[in-house]
C-alpha atoms as a PDB file:
ATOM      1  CA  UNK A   1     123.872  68.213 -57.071  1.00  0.00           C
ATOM      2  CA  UNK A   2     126.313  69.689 -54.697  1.00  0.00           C
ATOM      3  CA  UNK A   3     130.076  68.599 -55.291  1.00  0.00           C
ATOM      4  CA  UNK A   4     131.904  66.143 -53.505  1.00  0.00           C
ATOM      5  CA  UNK A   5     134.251  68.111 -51.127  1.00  0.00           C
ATOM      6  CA  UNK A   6     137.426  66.314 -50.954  1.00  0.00           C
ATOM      7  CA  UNK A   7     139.111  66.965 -47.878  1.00  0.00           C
ATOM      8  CA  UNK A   8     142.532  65.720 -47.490  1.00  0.00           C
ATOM      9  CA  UNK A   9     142.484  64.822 -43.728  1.00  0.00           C
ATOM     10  CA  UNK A  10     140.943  61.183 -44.430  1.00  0.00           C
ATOM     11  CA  UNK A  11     143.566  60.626 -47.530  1.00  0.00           C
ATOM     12  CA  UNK A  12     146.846  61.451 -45.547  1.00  0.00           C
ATOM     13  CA  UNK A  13     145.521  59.081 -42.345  1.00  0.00           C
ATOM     14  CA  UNK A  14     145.145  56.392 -44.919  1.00  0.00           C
ATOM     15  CA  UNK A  15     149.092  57.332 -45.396  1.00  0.00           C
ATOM     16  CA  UNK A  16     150.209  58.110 -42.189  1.00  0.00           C
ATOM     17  CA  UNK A  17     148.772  54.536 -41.228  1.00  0.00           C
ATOM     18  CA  UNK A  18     150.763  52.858 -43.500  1.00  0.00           C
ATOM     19  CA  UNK A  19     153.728  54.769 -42.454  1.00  0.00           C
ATOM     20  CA  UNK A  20     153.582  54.113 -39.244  1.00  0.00           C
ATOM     21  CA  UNK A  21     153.302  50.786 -39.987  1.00  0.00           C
ATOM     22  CA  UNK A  22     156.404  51.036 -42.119  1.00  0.00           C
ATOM     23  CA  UNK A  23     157.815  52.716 -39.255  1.00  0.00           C
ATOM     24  CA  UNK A  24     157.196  50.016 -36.954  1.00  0.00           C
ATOM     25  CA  UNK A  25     158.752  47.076 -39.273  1.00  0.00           C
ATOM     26  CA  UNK A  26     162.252  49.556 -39.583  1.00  0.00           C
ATOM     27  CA  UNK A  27     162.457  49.944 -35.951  1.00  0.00           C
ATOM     28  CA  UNK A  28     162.263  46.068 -35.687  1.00  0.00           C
ATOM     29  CA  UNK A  29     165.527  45.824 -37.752  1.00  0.00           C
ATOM     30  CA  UNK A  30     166.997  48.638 -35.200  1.00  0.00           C
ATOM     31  CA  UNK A  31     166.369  51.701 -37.483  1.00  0.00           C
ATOM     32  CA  UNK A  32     163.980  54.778 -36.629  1.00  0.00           C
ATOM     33  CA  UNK A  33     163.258  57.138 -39.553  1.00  0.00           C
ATOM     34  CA  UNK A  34     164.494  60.125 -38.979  1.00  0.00           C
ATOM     35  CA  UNK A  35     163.597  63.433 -41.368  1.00  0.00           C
ATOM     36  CA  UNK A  36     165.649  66.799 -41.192  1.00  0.00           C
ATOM     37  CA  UNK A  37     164.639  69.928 -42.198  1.00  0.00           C
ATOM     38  CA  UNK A  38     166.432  73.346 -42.793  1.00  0.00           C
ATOM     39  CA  UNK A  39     165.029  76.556 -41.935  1.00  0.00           C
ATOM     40  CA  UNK A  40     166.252  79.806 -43.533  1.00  0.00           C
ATOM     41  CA  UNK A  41     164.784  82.686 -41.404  1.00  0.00           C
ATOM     42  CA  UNK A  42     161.683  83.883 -39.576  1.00  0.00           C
ATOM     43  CA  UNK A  43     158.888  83.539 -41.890  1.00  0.00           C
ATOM     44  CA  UNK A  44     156.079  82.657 -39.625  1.00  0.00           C
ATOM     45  CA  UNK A  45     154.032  80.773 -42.459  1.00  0.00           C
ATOM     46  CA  UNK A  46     157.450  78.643 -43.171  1.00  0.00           C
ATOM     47  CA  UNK A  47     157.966  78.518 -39.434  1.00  0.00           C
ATOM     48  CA  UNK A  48     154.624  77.045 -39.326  1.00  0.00           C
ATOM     49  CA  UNK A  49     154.785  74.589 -42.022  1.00  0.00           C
ATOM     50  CA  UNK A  50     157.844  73.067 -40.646  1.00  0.00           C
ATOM     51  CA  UNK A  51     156.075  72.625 -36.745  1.00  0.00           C
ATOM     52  CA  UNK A  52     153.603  70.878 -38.635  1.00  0.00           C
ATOM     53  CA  UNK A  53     156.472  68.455 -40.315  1.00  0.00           C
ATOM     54  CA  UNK A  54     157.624  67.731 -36.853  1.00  0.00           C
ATOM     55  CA  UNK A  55     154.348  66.855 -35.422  1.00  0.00           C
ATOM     56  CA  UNK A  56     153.425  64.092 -37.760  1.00  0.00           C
ATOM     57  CA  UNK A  57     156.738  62.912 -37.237  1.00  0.00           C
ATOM     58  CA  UNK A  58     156.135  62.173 -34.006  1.00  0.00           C
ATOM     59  CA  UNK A  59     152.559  60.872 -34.306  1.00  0.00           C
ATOM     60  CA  UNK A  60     154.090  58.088 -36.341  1.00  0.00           C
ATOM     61  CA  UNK A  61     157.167  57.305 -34.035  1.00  0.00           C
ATOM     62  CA  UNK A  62     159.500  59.199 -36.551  1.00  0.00           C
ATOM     63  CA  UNK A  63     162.616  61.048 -35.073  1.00  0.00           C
ATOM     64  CA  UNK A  64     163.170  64.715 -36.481  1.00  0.00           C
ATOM     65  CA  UNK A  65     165.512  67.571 -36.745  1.00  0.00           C
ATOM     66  CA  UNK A  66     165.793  70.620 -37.537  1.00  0.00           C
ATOM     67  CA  UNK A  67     168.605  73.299 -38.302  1.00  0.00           C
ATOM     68  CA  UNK A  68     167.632  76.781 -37.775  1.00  0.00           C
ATOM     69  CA  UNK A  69     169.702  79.654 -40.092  1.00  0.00           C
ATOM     70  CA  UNK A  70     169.110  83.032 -39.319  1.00  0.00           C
ATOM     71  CA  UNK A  71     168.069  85.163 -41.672  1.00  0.00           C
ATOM     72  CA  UNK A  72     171.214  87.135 -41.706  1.00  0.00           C
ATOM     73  CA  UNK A  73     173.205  84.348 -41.722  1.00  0.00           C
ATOM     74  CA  UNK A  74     175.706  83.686 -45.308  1.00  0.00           C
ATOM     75  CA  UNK A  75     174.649  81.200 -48.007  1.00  0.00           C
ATOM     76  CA  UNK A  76     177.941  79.251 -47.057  1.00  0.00           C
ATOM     77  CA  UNK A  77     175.977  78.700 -43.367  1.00  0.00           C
ATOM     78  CA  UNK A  78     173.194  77.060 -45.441  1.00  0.00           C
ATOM     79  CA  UNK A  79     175.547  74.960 -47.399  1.00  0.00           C
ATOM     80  CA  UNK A  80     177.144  73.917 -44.073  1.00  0.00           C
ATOM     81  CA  UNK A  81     173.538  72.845 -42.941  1.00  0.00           C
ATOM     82  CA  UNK A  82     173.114  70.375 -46.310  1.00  0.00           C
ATOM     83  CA  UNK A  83     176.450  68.988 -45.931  1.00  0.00           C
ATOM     84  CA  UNK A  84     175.597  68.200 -42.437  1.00  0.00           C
ATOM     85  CA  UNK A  85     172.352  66.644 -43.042  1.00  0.00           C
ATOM     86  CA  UNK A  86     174.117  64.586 -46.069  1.00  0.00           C
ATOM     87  CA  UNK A  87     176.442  63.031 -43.582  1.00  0.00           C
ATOM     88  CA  UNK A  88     174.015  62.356 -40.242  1.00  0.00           C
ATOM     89  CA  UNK A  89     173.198  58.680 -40.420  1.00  0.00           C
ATOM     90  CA  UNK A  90     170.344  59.798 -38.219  1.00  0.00           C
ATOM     91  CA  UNK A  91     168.370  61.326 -41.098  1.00  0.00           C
ATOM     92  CA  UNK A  92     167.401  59.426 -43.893  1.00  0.00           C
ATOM     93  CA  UNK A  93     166.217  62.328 -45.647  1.00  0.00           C
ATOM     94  CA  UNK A  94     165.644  66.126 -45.595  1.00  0.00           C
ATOM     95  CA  UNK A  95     164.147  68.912 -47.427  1.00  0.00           C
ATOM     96  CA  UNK A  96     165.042  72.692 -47.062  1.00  0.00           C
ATOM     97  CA  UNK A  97     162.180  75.141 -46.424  1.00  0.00           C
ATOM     98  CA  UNK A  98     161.297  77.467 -49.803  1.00  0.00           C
ATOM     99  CA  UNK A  99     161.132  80.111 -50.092  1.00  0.00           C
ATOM    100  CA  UNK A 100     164.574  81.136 -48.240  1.00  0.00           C
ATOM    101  CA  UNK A 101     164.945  84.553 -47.381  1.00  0.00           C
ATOM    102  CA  UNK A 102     166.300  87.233 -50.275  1.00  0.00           C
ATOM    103  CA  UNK A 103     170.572  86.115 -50.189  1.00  0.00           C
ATOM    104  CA  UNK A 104     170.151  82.780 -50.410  1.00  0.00           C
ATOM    105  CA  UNK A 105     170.202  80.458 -53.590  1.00  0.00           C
ATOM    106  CA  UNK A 106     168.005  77.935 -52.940  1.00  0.00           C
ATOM    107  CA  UNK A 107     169.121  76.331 -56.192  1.00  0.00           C
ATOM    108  CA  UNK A 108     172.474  75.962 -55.241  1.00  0.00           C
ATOM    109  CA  UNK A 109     171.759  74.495 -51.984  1.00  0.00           C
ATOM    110  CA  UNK A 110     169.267  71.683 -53.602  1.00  0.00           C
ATOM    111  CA  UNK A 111     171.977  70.898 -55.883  1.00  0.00           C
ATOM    112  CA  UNK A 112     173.966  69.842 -53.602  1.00  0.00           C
ATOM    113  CA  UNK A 113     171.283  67.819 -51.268  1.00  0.00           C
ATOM    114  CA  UNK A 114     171.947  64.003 -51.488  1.00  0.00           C
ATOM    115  CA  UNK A 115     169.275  62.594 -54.006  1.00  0.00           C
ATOM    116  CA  UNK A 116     169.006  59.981 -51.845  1.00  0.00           C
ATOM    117  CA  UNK A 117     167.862  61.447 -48.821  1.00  0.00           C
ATOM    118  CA  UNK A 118     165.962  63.935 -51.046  1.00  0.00           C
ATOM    119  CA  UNK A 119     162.667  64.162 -48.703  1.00  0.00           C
ATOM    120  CA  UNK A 120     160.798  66.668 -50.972  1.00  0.00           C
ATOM    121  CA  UNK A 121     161.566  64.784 -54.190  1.00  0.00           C
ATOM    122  CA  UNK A 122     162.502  68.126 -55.896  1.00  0.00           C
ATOM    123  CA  UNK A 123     166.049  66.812 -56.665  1.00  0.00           C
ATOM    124  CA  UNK A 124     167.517  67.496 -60.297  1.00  0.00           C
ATOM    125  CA  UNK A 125     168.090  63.430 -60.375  1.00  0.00           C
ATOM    126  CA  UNK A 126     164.575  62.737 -58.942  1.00  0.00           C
ATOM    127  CA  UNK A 127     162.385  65.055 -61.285  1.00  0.00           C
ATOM    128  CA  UNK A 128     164.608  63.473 -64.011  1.00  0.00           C
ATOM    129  CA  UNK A 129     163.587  59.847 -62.596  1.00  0.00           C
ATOM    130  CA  UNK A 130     160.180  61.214 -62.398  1.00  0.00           C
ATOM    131  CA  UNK A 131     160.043  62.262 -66.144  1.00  0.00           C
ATOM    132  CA  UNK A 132     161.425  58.714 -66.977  1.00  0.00           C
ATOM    133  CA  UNK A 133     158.706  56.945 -65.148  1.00  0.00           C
ATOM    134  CA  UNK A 134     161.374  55.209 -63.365  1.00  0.00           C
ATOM    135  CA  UNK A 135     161.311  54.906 -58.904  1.00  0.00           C
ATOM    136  CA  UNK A 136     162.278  57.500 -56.904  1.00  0.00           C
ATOM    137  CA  UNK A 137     160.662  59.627 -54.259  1.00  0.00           C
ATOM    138  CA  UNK A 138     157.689  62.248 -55.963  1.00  0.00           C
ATOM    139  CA  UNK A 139     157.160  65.457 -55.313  1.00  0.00           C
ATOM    140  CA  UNK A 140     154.802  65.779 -52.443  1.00  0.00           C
ATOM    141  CA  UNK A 141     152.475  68.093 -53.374  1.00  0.00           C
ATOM    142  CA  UNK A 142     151.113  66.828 -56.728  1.00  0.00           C
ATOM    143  CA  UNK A 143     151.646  63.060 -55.444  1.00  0.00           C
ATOM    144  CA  UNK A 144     148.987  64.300 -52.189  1.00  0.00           C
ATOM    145  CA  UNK A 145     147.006  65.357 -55.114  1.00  0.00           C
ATOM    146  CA  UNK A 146     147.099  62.322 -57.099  1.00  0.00           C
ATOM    147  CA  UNK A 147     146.406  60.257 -53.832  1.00  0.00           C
ATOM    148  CA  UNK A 148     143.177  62.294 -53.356  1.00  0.00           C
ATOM    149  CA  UNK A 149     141.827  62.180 -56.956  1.00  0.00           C
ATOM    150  CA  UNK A 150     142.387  58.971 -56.422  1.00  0.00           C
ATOM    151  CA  UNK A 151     140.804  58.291 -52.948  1.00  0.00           C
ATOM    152  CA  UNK A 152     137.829  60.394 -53.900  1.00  0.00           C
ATOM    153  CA  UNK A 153     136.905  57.923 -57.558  1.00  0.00           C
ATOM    154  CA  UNK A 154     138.109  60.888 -59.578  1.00  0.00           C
ATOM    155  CA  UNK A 155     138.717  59.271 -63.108  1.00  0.00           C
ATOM    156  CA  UNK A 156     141.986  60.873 -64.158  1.00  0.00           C
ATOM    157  CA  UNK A 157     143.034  58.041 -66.519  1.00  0.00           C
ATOM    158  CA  UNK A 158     142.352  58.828 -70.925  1.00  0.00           C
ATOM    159  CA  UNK A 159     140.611  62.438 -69.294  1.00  0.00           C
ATOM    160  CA  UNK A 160     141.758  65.624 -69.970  1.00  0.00           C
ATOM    161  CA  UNK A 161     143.500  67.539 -66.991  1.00  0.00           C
ATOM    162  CA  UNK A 162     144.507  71.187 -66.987  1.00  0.00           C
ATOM    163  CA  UNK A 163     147.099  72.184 -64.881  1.00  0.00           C
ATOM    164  CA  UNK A 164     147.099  76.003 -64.147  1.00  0.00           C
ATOM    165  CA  UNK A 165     150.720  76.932 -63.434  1.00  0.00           C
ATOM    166  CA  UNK A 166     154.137  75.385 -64.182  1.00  0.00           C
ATOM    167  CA  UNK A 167     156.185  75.867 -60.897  1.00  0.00           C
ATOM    168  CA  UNK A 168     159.038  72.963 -60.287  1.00  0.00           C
ATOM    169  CA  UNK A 169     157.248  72.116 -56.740  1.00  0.00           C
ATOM    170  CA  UNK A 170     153.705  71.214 -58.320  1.00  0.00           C
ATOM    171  CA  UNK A 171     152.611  72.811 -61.982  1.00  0.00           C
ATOM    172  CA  UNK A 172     155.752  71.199 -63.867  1.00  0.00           C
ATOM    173  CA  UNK A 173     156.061  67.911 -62.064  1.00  0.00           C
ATOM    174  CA  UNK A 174     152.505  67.236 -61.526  1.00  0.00           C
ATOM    175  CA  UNK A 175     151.996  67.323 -64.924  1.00  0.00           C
ATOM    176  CA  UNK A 176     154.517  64.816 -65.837  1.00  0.00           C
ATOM    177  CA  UNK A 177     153.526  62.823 -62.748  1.00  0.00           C
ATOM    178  CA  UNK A 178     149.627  62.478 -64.269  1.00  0.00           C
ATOM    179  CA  UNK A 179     150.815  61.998 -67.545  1.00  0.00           C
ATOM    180  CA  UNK A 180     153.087  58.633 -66.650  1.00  0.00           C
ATOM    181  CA  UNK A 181     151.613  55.264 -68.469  1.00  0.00           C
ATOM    182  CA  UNK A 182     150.884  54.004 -64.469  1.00  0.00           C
ATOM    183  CA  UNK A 183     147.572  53.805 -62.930  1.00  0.00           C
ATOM    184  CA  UNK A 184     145.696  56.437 -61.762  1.00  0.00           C
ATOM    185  CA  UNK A 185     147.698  58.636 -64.168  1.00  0.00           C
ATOM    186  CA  UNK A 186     147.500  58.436 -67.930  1.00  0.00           C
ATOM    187  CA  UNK A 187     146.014  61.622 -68.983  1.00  0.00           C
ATOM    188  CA  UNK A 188     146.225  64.226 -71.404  1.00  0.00           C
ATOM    189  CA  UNK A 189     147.721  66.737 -69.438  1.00  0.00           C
ATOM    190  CA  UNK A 190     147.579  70.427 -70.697  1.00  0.00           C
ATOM    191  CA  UNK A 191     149.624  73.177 -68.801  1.00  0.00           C
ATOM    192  CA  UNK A 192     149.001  76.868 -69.022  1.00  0.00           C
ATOM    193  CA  UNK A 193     149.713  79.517 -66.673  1.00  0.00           C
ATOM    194  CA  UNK A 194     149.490  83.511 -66.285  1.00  0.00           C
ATOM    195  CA  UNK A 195     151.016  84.405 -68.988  1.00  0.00           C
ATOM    196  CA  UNK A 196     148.464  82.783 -71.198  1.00  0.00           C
ATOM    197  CA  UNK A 197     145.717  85.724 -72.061  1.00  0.00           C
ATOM    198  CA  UNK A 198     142.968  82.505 -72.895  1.00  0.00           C
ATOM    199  CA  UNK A 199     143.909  80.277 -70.277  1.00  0.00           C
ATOM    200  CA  UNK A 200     140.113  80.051 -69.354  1.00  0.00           C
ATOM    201  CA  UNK A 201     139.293  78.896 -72.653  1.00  0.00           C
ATOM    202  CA  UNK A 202     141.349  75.507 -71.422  1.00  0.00           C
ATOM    203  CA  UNK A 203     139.806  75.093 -68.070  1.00  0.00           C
ATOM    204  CA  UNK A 204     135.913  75.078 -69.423  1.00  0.00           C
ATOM    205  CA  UNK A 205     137.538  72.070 -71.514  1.00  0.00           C
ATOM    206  CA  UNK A 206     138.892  70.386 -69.017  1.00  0.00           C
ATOM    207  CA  UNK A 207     137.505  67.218 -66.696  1.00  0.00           C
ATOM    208  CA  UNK A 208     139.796  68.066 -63.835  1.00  0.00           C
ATOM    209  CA  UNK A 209     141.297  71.267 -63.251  1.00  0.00           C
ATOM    210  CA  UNK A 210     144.550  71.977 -60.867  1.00  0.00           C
ATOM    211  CA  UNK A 211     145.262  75.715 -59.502  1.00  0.00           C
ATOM    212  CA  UNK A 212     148.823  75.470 -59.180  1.00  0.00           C
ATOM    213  CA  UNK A 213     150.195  79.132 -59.734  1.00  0.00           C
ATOM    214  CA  UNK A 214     149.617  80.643 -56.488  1.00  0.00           C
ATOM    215  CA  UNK A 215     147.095  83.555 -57.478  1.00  0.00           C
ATOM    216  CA  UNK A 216     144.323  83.803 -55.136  1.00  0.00           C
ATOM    217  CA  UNK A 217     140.632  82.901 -56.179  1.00  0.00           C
ATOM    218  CA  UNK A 218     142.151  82.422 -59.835  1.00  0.00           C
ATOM    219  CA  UNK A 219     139.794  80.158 -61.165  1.00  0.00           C
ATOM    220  CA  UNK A 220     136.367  80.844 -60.763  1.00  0.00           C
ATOM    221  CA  UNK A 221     132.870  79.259 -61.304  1.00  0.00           C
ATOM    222  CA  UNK A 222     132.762  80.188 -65.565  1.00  0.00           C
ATOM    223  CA  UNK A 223     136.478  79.202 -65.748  1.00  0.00           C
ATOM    224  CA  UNK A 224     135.041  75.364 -65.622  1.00  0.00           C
ATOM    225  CA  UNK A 225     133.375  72.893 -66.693  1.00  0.00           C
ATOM    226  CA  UNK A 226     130.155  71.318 -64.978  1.00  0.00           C
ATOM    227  CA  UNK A 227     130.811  68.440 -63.114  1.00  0.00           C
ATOM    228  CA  UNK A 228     134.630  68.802 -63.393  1.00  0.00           C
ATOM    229  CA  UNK A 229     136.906  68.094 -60.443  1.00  0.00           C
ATOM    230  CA  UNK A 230     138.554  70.827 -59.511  1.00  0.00           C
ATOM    231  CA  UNK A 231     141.913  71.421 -57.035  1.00  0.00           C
ATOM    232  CA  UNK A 232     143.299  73.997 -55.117  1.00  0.00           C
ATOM    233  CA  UNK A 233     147.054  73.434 -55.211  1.00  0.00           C
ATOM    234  CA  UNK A 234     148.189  77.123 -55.000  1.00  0.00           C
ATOM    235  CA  UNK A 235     147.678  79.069 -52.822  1.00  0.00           C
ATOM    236  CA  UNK A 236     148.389  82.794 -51.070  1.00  0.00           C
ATOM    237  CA  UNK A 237     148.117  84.529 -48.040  1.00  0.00           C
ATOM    238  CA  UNK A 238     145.640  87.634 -47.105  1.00  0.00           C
ATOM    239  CA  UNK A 239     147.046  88.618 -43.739  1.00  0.00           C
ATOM    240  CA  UNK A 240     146.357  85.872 -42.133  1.00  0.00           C
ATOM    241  CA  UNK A 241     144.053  84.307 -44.145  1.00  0.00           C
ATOM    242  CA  UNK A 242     144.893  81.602 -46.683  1.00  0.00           C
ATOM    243  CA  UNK A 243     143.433  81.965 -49.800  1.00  0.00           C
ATOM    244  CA  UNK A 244     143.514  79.079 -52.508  1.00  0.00           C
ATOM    245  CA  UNK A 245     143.694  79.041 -56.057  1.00  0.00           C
ATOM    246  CA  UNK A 246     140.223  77.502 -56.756  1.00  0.00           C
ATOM    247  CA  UNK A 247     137.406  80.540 -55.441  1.00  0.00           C
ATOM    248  CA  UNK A 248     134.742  78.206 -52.987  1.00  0.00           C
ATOM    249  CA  UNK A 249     132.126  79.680 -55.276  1.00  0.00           C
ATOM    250  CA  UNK A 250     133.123  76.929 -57.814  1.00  0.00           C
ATOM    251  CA  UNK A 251     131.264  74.317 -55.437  1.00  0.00           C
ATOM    252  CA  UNK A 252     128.364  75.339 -57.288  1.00  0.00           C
ATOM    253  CA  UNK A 253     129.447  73.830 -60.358  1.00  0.00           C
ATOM    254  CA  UNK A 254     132.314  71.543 -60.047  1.00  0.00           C
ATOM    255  CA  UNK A 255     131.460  67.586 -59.250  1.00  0.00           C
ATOM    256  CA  UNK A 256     134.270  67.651 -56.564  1.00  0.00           C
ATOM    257  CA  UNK A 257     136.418  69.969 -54.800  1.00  0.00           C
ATOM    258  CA  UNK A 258     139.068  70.421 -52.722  1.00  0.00           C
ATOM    259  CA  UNK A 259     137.778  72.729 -49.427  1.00  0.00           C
ATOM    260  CA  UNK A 260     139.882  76.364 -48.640  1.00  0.00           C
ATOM    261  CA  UNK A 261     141.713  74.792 -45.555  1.00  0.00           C
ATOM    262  CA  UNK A 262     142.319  71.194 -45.085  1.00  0.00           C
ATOM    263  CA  UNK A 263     142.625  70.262 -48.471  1.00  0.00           C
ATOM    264  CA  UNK A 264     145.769  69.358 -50.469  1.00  0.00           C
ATOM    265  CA  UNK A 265     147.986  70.660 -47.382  1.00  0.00           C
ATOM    266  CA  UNK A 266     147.546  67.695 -45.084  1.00  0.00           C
ATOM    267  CA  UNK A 267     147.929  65.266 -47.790  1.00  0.00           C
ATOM    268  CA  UNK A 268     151.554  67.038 -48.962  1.00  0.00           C
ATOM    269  CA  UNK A 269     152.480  66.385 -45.666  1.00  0.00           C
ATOM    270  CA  UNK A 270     151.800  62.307 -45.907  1.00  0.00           C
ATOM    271  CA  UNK A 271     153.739  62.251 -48.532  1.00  0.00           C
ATOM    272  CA  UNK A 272     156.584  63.992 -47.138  1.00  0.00           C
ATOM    273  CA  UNK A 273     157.032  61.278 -44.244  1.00  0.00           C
ATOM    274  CA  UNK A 274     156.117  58.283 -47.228  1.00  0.00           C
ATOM    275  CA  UNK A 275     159.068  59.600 -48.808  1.00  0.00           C
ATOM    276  CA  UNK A 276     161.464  59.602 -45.559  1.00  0.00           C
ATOM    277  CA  UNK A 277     160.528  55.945 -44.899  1.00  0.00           C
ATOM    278  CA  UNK A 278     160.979  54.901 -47.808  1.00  0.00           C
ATOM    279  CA  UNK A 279     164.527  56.304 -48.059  1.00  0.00           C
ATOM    280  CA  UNK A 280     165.003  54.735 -44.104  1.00  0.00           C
ATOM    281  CA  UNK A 281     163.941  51.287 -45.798  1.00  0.00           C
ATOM    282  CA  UNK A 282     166.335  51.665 -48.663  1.00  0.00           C
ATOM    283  CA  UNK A 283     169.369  52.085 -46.403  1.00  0.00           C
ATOM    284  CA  UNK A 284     168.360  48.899 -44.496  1.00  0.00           C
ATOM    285  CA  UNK A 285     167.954  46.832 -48.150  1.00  0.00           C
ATOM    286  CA  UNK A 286     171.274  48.176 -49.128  1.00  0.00           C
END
């Protein structure tokens, strides 16, 4: 039986609907959502990924805006960009493009984002929040990939899921995210990465597998089980080709999986804008 391919284009519409929606009540009560996002440089894929950002804004009735920082610009210009996005009424919440060129510390400048208006939900507070179970805005990334297991009938809760990387944008919080006592969640969630020498022999264990570290066609058919679910989080660049984590020879075995292009990217997206309305809608409670 060929595997269910789960593209992400139909999930982040579902999303995008409801945001617009959401959008649509706020403007009611004289507030537009309005997301902000920092560029460091001229990375063309980065440069890309933010264009993207912008667009769905605006097919939703979002406002946007972005700061551009040159590439030879000083890490106190990049500070100057945060503090200015923590004090604009205008945006509810922003993220700042990673990776950021070598001479910047992207740490330091997420430190000192507003939690609040934390669009990517990579914030110290709001992984902390997120290990507690408690609310807060999730990480985009694994909560796209949640949304999808979950919009595909992908049992994730009492299975096993093995999560192949442990980067703080996906590996680390998706994990804790699948782990939480919540619906649609509830696993037992093993993490390995590269520098385990028999991290295969946890994947062909595994019910749903998650490449998450960013090494092109990691995981390949005999790395899983049959019938597993399997998702490309990670993923590199040949040239101009992007390559994901999960090699598309695993179709042949797995029971779903996410396709090379228009997978889990489209979905991280969603959640990006979920996460600005939601902040928007906060302010107007408050």
């Amino acid at each position: 039986m060929a595997a269910v391919v789960m593209a992400g284009a139909p999930v982040a519409d579902a999303v995008l609907a409801e945001v617009a929606e959401d959008v649509e009540k706020l403007k009611a009560d004289g507030v537009i959502p309005g997301l902000g996002t920092i560029l460091v440089g001229d990375d063309p894929a980065s440069a890309s990924y933010v264009r993207k950002k912008h667009e769905a804004c605006a097919s939703v009735g979002m406002a946007s805006f972005n700061i551009d920082i040159p590439a030879d610009a000083t890490q106190a210009e990049l500070m100057a960009a945060v503090a200015r996005c923590n004090a604009d009424p205008a945006i509810h919440a922003y993220l700042i493009q990673n990776p950021v060129p070598k001479g910047f510390d992207f740490n330091e400048a997420m430190f000192a984002l507003d939690p609040a208006k934390d669009a990517d939900g990579l914030h110290p507070e709001n992984l902390g929040r997120l290990a507690m179970g408690a609310d807060g805005p999730r990480p985009c990334t694994p909560a796209g990939i949640q949304a999808m297991l979950t919009h595909y009938d992908v049992p994730v809760e009492g299975r096993h899921v093995v999560v192949v990387g442990r980067g703080v944008t996906l590996g680390r919080p998706l994990s804790m995210l699948l782990s939480l006592k919540q619906p649609h969640a509830n696993a037992a969630v093993t993490v390995v990465h590269t520098g385990v020498p028999n991290w295969a022999d946890f994947t062909r264990q595994a019910d749903i597998v998650i490449g998450a570290a960013g090494v092109g066609n990691m995981i390949q058919p005999e790395h899983i089980r049959p019938g597993a679910a399997v998702v490309g989080g990670g993923i590199t660049w040949e040239g101009k080709r992007l390559i994901s984590d999960v090699d598309e020879s695993c179709a042949e075995v797995a029971g779903w999986i996410t396709p090379r292009l228009g997978g889990v990217g489209p979905t991280t997206v969603a959640m990006l804008l979920r996460n600005c309305v939601a902040a928007a809608r906060r302010g107007v409670v408050t």
